[in-house]
N, C-alpha and C. Protein backbone atom coordinates (compact mmCIF):
# COMPACT_ATOMS: atom_id res chain seq x y z
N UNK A 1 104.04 87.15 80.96
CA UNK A 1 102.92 87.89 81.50
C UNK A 1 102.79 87.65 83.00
N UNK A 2 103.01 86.58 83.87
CA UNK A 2 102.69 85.99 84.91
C UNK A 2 103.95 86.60 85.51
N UNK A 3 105.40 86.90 84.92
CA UNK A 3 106.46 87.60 86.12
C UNK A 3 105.89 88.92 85.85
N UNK A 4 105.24 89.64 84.65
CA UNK A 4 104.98 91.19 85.10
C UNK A 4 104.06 91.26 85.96
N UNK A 5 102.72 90.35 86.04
CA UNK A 5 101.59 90.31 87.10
C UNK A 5 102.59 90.48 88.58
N UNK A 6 103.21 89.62 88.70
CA UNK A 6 103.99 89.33 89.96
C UNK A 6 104.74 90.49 90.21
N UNK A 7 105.30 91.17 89.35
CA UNK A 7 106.16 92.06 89.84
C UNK A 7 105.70 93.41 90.03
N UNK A 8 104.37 93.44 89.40
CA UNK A 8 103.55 94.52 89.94
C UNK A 8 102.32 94.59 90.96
N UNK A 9 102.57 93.08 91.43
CA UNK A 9 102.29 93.19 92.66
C UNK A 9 103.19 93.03 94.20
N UNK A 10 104.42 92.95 93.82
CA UNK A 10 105.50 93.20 94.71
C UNK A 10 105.61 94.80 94.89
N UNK A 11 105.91 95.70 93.78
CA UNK A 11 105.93 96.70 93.84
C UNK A 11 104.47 97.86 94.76
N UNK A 12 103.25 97.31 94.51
CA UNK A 12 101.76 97.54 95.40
C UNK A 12 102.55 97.00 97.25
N UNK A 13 102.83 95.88 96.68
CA UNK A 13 102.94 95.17 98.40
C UNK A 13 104.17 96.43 98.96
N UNK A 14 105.36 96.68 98.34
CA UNK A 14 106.24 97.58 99.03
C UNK A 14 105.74 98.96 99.11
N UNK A 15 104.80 99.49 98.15
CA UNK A 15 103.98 100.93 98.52
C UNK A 15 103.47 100.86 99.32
N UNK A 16 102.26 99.74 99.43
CA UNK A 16 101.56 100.01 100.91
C UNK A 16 102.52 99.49 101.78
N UNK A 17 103.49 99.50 102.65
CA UNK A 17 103.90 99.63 103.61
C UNK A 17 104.68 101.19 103.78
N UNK A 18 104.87 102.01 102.59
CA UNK A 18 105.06 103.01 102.76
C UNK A 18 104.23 104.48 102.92
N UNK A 19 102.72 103.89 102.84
CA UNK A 19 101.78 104.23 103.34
C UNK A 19 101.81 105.27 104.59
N UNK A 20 100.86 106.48 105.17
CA UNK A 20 100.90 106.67 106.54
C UNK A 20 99.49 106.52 105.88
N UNK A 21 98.71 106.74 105.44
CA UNK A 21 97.01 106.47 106.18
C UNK A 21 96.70 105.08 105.59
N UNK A 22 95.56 104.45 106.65
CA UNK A 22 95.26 103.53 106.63
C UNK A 22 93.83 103.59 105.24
N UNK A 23 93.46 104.28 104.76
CA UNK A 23 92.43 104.45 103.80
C UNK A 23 93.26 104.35 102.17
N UNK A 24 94.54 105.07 102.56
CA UNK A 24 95.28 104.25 101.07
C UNK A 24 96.15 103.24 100.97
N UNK A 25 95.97 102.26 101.99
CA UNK A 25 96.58 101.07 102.76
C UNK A 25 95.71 100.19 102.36
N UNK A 26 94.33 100.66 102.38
CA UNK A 26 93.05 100.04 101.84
C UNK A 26 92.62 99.95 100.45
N UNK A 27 92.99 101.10 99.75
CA UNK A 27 93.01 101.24 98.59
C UNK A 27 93.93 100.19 97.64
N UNK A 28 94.85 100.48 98.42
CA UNK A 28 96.04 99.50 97.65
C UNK A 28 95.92 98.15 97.57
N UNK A 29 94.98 97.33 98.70
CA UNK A 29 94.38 96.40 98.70
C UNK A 29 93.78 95.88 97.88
N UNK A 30 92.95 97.17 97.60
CA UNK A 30 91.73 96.53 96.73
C UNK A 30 92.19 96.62 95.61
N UNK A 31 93.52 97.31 95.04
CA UNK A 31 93.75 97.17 93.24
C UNK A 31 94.37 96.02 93.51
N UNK A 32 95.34 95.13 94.56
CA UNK A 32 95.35 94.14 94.22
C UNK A 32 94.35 93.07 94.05
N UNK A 33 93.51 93.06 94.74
CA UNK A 33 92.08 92.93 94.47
C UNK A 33 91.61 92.66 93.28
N UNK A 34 91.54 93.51 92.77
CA UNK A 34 91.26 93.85 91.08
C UNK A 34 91.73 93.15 90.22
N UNK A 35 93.35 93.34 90.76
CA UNK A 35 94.03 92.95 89.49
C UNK A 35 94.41 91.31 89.70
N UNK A 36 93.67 90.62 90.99
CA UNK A 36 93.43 89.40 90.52
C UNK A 36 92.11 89.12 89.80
N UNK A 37 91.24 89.67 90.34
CA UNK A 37 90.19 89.49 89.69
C UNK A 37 89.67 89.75 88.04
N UNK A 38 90.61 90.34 87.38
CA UNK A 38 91.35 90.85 86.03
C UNK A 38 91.57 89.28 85.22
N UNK A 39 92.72 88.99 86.39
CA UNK A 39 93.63 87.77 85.65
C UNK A 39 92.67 86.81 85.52
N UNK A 40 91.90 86.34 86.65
CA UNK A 40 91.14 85.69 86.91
C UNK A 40 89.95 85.11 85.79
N UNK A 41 89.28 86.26 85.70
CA UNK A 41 88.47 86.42 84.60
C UNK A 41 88.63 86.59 83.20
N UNK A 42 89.77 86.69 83.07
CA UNK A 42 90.26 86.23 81.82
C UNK A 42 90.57 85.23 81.11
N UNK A 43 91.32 84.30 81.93
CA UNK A 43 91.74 83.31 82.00
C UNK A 43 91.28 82.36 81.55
N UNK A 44 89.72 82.14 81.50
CA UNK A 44 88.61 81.26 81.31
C UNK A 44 88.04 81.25 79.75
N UNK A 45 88.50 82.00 79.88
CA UNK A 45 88.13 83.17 77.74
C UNK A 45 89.40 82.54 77.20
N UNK A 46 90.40 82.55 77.64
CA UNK A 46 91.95 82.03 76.95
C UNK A 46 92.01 80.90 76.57
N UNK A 47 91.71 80.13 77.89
CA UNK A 47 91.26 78.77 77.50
C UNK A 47 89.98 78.16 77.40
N UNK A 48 88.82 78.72 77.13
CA UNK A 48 87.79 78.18 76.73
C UNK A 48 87.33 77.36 77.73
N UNK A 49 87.17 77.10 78.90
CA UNK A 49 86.69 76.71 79.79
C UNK A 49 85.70 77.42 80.65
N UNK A 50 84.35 76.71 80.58
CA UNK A 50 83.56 76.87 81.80
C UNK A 50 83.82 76.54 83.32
N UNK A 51 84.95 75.67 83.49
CA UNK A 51 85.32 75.18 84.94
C UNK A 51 85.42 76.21 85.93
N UNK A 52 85.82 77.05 85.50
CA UNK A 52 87.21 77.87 86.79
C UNK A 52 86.08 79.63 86.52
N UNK A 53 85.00 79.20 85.83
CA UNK A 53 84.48 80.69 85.97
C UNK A 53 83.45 81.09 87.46
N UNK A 54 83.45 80.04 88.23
CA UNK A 54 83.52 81.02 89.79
C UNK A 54 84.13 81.49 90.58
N UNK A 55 85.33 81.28 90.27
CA UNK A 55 86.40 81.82 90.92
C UNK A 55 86.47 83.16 90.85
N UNK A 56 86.06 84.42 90.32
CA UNK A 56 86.02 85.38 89.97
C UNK A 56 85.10 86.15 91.12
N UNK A 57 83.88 85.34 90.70
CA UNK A 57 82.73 86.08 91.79
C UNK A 57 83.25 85.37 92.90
N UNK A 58 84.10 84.71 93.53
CA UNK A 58 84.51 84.29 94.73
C UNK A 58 85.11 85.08 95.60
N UNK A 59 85.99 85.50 94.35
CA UNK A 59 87.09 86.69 95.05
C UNK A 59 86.27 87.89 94.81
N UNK A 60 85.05 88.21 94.28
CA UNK A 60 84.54 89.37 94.26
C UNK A 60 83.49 89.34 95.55
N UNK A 61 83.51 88.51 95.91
CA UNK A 61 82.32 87.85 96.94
C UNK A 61 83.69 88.77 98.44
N UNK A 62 84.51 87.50 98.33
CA UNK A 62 85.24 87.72 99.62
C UNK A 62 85.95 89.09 99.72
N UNK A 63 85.95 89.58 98.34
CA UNK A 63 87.06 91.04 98.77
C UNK A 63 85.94 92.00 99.17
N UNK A 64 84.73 92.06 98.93
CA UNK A 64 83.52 92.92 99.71
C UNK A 64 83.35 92.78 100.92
N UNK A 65 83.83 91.39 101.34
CA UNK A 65 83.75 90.90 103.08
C UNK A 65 84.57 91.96 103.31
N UNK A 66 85.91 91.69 103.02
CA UNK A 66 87.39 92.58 102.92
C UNK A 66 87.22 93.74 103.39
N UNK A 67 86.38 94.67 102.46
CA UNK A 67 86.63 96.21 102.16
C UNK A 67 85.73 96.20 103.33
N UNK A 68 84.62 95.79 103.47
CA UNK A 68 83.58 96.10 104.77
C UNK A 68 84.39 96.31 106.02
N UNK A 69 84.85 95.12 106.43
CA UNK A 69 85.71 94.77 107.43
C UNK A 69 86.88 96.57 107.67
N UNK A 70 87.28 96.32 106.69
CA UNK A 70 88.82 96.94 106.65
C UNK A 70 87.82 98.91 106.89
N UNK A 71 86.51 99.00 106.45
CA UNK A 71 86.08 100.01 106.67
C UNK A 71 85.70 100.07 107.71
N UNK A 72 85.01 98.98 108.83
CA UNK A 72 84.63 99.23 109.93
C UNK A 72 85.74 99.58 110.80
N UNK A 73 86.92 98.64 110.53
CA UNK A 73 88.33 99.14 111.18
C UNK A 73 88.79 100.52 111.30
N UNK A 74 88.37 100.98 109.47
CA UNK A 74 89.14 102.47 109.50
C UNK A 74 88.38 103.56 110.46
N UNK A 75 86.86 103.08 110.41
CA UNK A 75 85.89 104.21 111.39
C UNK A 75 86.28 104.28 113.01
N UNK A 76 86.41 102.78 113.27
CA UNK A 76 86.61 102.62 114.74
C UNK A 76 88.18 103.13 115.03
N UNK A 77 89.45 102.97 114.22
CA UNK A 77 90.70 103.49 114.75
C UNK A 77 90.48 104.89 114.40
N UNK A 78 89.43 105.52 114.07
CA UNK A 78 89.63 106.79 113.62
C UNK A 78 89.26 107.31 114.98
N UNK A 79 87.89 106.99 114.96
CA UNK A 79 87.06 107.54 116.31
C UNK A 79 87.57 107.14 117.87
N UNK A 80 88.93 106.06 117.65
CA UNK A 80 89.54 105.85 118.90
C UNK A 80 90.61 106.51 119.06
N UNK A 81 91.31 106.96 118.04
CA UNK A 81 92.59 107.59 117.71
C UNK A 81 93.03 108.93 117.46
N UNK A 82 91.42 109.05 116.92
CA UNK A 82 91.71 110.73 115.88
C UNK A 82 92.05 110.78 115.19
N UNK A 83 92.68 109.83 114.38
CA UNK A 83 93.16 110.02 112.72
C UNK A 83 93.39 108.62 112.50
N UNK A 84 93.36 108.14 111.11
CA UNK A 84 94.48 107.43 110.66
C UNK A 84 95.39 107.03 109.64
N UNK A 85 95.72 108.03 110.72
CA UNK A 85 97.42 107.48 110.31
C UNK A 85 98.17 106.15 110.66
N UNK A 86 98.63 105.17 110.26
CA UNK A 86 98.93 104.04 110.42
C UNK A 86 100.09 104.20 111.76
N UNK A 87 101.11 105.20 111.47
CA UNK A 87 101.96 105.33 112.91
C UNK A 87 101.54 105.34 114.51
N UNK A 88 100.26 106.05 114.21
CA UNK A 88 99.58 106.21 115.00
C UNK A 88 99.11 105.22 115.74
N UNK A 89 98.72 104.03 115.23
CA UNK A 89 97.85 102.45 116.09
C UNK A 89 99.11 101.91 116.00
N UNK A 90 98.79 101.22 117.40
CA UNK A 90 99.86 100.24 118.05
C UNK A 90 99.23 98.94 118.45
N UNK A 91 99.80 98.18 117.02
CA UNK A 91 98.84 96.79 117.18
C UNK A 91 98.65 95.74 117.93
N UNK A 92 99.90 95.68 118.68
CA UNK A 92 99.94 94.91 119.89
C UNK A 92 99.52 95.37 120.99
N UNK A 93 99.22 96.45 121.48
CA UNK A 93 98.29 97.19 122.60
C UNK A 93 97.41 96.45 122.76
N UNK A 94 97.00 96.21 123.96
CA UNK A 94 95.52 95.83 123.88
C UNK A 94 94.72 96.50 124.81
């Protein structure tokens, strides 16, 4: 179960770089996102442990920082750029 988790998140990691907009660059993020937060929360049910059940809202905590962030980004390269399209921003510019 743990090499298919892995290998379907190799396969997410090589889509989004084949990405051109940055909004399904973001998207793709967040199902990995998910799909830790999936494993995560499961995990605790499998083995009957109360220990490890904040870890879930942790990563649900920090991936909202995430998406905020990654949205204020997408508004500001939009409104600096005119689109985005990922070809488009040149990240080392300053």
């Amino acid at each position: 179960a743990n090499k298919t988790y892995m290998q379907n998140v190799k396969q997410i990691n090589i889509s989004l770089l084949t990405h051109a907009l940055l909004i399904s660059a973001l998207l793709r993020l967040e199902s990995i996102i998910l799909s830790m937060y999936i494993a995560l929360a499961i995990r605790p049910i499998q083995v009957q442990s109360s220990a490890s059940t904040i870890l879930p809202i942790l990563i649900l905590t920090f991936s909202s920082c995430k998406e905020g962030t990654g949205l204020v980004l997408l508004i500001a390269s939009t409104r600096t750029h005119g689109s985005d399209h990922l070809y488009n921003l040149n990240l080392l510019q300053c």
